[in-house]
C-alpha atoms as a PDB file:
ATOM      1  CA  UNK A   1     -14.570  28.600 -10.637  1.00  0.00           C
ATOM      2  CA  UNK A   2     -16.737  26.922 -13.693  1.00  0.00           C
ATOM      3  CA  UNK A   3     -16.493  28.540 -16.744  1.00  0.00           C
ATOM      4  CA  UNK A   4     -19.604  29.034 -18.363  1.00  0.00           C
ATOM      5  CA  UNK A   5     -20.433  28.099 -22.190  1.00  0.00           C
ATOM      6  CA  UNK A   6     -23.759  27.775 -24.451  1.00  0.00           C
ATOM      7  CA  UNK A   7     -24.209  24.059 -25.121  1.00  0.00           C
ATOM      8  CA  UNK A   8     -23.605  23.050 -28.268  1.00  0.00           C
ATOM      9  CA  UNK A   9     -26.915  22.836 -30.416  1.00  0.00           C
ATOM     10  CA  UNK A  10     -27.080  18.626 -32.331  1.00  0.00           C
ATOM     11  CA  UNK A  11     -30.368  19.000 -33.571  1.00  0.00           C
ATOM     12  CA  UNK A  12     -32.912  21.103 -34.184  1.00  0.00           C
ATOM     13  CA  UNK A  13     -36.682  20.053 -35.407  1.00  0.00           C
ATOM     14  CA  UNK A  14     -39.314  22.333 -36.486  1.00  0.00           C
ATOM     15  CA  UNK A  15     -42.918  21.237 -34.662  1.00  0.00           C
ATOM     16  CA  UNK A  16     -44.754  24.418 -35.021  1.00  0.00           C
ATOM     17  CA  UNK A  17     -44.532  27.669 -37.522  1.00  0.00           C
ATOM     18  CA  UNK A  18     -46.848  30.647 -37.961  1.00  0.00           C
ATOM     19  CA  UNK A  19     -47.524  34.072 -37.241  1.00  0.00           C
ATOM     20  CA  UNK A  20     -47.906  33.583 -33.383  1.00  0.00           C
ATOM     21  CA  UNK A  21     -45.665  30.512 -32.081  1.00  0.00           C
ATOM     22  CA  UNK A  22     -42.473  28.846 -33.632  1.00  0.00           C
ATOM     23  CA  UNK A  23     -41.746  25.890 -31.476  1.00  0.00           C
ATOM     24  CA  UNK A  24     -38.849  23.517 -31.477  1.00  0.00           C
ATOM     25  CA  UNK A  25     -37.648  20.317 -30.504  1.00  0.00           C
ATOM     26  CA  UNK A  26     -33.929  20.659 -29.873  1.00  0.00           C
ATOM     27  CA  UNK A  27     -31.014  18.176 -28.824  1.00  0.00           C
ATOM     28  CA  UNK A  28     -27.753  19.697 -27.004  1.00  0.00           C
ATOM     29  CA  UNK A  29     -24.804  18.775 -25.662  1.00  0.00           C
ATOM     30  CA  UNK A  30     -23.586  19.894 -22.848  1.00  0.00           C
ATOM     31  CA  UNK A  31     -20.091  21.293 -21.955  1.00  0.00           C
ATOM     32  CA  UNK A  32     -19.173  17.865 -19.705  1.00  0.00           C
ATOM     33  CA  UNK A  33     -20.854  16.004 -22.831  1.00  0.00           C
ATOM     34  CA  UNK A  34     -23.614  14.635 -22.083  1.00  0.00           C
ATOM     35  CA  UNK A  35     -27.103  14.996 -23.907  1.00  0.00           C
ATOM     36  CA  UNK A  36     -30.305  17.454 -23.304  1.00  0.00           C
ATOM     37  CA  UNK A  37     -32.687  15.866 -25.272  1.00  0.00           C
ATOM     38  CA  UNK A  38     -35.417  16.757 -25.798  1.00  0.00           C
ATOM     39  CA  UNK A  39     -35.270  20.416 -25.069  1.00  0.00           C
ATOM     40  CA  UNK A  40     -38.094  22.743 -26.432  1.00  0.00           C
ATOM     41  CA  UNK A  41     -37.873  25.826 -27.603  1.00  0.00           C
ATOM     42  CA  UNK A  42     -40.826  28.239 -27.867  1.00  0.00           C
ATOM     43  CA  UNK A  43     -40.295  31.328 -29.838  1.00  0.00           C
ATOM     44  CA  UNK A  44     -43.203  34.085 -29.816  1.00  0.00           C
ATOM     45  CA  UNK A  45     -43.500  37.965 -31.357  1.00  0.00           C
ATOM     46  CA  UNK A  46     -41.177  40.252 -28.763  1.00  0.00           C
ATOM     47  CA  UNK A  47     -44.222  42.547 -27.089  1.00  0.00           C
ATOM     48  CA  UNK A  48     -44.678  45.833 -25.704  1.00  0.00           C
ATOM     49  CA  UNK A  49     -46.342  46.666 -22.884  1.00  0.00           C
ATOM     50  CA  UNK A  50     -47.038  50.466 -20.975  1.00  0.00           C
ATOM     51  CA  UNK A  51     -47.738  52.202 -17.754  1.00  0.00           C
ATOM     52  CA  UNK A  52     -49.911  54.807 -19.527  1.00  0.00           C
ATOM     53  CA  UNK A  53     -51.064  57.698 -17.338  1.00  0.00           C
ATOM     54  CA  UNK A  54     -53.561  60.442 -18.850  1.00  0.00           C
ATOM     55  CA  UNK A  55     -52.786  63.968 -18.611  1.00  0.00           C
ATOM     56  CA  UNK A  56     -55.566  64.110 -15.689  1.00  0.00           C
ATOM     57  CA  UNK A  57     -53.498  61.612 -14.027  1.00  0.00           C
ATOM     58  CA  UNK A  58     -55.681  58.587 -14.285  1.00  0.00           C
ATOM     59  CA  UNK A  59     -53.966  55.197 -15.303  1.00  0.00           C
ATOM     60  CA  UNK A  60     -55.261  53.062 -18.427  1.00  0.00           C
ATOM     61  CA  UNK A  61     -55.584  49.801 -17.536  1.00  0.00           C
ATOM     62  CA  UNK A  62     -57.817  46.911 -19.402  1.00  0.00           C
ATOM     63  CA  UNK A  63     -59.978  43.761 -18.152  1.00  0.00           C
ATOM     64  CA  UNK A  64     -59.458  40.660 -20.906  1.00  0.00           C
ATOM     65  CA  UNK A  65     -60.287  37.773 -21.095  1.00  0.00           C
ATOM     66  CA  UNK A  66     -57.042  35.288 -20.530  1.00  0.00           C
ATOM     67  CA  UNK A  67     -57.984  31.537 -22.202  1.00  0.00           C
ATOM     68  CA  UNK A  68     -54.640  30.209 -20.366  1.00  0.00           C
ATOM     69  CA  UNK A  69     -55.578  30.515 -17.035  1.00  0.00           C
ATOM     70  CA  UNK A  70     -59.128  31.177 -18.247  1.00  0.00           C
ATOM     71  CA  UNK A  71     -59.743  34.368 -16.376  1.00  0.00           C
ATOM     72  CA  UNK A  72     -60.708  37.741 -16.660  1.00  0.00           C
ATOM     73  CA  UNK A  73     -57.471  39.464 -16.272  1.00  0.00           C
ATOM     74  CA  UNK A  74     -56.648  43.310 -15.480  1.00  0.00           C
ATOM     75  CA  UNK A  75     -53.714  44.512 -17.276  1.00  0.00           C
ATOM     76  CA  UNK A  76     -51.494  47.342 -19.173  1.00  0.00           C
ATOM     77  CA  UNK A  77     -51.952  48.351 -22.650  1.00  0.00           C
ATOM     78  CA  UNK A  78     -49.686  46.576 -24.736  1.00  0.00           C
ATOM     79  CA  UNK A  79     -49.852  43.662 -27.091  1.00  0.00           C
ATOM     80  CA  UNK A  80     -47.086  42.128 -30.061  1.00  0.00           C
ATOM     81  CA  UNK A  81     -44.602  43.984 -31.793  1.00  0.00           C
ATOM     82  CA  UNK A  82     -45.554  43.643 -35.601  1.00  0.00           C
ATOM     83  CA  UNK A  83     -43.389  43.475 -38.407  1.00  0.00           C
ATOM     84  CA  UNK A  84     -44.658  46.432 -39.479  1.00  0.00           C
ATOM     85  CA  UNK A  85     -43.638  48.373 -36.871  1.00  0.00           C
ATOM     86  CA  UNK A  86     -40.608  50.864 -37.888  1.00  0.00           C
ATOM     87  CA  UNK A  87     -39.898  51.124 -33.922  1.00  0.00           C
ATOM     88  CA  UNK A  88     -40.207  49.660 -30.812  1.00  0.00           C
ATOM     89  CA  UNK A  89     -41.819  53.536 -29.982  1.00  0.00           C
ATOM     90  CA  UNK A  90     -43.775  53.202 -33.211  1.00  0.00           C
ATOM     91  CA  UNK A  91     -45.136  49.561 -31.676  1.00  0.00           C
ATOM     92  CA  UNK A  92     -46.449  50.768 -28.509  1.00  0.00           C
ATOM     93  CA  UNK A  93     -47.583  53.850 -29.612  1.00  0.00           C
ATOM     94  CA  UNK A  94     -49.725  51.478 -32.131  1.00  0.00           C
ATOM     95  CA  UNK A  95     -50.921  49.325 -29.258  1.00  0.00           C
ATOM     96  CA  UNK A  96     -52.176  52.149 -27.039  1.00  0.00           C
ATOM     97  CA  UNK A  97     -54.055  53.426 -29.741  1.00  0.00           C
ATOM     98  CA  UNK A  98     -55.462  50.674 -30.778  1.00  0.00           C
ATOM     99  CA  UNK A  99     -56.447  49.088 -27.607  1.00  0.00           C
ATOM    100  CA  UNK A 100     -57.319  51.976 -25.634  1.00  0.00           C
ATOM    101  CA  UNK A 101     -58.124  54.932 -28.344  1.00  0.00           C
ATOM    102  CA  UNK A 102     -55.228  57.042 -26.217  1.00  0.00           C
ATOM    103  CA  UNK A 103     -52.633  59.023 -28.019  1.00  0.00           C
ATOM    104  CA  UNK A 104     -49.561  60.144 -25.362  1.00  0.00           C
ATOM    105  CA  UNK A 105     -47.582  63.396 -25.372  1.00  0.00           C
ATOM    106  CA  UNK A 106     -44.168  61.116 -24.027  1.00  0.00           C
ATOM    107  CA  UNK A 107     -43.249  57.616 -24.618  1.00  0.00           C
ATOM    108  CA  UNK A 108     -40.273  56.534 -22.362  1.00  0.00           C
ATOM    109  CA  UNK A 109     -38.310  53.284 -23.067  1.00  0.00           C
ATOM    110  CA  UNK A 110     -37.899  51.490 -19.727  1.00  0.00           C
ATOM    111  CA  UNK A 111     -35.785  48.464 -20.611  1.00  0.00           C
ATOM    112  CA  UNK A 112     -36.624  44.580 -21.790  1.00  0.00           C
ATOM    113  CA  UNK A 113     -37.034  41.587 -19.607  1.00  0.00           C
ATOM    114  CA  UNK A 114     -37.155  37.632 -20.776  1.00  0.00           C
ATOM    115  CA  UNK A 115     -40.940  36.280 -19.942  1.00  0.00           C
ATOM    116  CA  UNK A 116     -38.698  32.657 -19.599  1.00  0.00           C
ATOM    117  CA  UNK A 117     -35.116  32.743 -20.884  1.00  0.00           C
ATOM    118  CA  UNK A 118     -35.083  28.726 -20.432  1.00  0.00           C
ATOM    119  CA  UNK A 119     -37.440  28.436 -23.259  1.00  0.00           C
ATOM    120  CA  UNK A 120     -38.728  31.464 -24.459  1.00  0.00           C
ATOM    121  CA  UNK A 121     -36.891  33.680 -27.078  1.00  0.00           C
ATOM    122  CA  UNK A 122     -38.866  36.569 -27.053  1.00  0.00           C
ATOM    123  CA  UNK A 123     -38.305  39.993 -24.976  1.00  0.00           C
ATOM    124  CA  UNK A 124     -41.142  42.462 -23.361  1.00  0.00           C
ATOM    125  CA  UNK A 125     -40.352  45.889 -24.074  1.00  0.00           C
ATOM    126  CA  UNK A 126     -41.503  48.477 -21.110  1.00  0.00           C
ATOM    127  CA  UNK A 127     -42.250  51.725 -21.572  1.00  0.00           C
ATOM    128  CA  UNK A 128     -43.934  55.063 -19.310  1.00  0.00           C
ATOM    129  CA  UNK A 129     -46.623  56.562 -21.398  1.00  0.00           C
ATOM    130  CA  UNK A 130     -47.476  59.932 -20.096  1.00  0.00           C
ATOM    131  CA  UNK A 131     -49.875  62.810 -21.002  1.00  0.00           C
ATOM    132  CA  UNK A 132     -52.871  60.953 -22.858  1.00  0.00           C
ATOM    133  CA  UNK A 133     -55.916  62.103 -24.190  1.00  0.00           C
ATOM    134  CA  UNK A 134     -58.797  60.074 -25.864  1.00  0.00           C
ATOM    135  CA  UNK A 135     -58.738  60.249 -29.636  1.00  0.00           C
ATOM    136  CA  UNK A 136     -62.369  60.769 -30.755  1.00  0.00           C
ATOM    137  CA  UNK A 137     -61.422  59.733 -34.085  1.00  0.00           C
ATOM    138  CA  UNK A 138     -58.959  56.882 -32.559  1.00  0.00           C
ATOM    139  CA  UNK A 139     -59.695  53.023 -34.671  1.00  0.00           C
ATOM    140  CA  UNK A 140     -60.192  50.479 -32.048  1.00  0.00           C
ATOM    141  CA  UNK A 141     -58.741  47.155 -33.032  1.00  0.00           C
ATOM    142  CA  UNK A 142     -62.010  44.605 -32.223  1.00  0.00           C
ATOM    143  CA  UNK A 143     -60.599  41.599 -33.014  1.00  0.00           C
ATOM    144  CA  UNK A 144     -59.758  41.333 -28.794  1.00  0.00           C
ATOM    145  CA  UNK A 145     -62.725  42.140 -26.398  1.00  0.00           C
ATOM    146  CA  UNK A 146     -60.887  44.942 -24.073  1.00  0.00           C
ATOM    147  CA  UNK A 147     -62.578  47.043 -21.506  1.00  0.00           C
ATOM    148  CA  UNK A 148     -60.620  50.372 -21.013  1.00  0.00           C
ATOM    149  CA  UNK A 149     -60.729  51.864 -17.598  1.00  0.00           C
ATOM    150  CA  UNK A 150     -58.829  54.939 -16.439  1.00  0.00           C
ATOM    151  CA  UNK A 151     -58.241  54.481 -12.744  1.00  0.00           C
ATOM    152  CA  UNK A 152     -56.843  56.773  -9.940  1.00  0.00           C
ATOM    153  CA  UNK A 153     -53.189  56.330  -9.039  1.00  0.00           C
ATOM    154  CA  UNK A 154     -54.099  55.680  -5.284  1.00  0.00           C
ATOM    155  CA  UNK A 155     -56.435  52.679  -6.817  1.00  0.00           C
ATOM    156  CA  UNK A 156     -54.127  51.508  -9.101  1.00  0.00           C
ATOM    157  CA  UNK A 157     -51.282  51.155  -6.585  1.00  0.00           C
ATOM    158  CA  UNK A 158     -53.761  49.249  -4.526  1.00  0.00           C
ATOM    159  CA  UNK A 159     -54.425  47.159  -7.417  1.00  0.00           C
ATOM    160  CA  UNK A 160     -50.644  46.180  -8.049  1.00  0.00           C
ATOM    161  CA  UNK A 161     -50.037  45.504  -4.228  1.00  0.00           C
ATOM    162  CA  UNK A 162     -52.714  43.263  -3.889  1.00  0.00           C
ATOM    163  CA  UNK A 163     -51.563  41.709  -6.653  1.00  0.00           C
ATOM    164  CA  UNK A 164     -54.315  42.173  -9.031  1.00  0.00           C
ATOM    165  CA  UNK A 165     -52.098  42.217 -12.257  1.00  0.00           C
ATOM    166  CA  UNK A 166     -51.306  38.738 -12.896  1.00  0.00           C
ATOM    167  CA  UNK A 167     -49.215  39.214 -15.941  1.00  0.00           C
ATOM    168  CA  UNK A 168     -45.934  39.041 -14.738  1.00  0.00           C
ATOM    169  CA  UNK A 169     -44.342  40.579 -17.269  1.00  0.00           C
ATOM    170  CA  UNK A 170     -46.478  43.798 -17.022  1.00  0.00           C
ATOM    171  CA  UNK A 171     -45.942  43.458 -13.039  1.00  0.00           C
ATOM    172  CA  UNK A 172     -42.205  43.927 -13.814  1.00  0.00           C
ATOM    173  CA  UNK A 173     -43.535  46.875 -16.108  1.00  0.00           C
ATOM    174  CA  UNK A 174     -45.154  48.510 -13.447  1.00  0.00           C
ATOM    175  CA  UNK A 175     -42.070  47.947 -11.134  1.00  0.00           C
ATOM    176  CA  UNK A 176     -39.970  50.062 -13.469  1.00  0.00           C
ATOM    177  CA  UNK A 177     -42.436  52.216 -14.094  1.00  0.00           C
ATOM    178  CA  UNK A 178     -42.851  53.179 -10.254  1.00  0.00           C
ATOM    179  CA  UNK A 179     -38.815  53.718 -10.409  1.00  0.00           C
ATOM    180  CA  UNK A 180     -38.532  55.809 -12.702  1.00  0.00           C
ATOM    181  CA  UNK A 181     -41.557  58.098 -11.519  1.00  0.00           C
ATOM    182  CA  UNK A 182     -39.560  57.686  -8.266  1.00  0.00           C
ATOM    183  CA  UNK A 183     -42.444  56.404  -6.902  1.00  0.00           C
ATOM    184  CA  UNK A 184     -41.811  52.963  -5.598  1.00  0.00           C
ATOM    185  CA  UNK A 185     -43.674  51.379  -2.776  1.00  0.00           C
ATOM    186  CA  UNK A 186     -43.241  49.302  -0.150  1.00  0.00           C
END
């Protein structure tokens, strides 16, 4: 049975740096010694995403605009972790109130995944939002063009099975979100 090690890092070559992508141009070597070159790295802000369910039972969900796939996209809350942030909790609290004016009674961690651990060094952070009410005096963050809608669980559950959350990230949200509401589907 193989052993496994990390490669050995040769070079390393800064392409991009700024607030939203740090990207890389690396050379390794291998553990039988030969060369990956090149081999890109892409590092982005870790992000935070929720299942956030009023206290009426409704799910918060959001239409955006995606310029990647240039779609109109329905998906969780959720958006970067800032630097600011003094907690992941802190960070998706932010998020929820900023994109969707909500404030929750409970915020439940749910775990990270890797969008691409190939590549990618950034983690999305899951979390169960439960009990949320609108904040009248809530400060929407305009700089993204969100619709808010609160659906009903029995449409939202349609929603993910029919697979209209593209986001797979916030697909594997919902997953754990379902789990731990023991609620999963088939």
């Amino acid at each position: 049975m193989t052993q496994i090690k990390k490669w050995k890092l040769i070079q390393s070559e800064q392409l991009i740096k700024d607030q939203w992508a740090d990207v890389r141009k690396n050379s390794y070597q291998k553990n039988d010694g030969s060369i990956i070159e090149p081999f890109y790295i892409y590092g982005f802000p870790d992000y935070a995403t929720a299942v956030a369910i009023t206290k009426t039972g409704t799910v918060i969900v959001e239409k955006i605009y995606r310029a990647g796939l240039d779609t109109i996209a329905l998906e969780l809350p959720g958006g970067c972790v800032d630097t600011t942030d003094t907690s992941l909790s802190h960070a998706i609290e932010r998020e929820l109130l900023e994109e969707t004016g909500y404030r929750f009674d409970q915020i439940e961690y749910l775990g990270k995944i890797s969008p691409n651990p190939t590549t990618n060094t950034n983690v999305m952070h899951m979390f169960l939002a439960k009990g949320g009410v609108l904040d009248p005096n809530a400060v929407r963050d305009t700089s993204e063009e969100v619709e808010v809608i609160e659906m009903e669980w029995d449409d939202f559950i349609t929603a993910f099975k029919t697979q209209a959350f593209i986001q797979s990230m916030q697909t594997c949200t919902i997953l754990y979100a379902l789990m731990r509401l023991n609620k999963l589907i088939v």
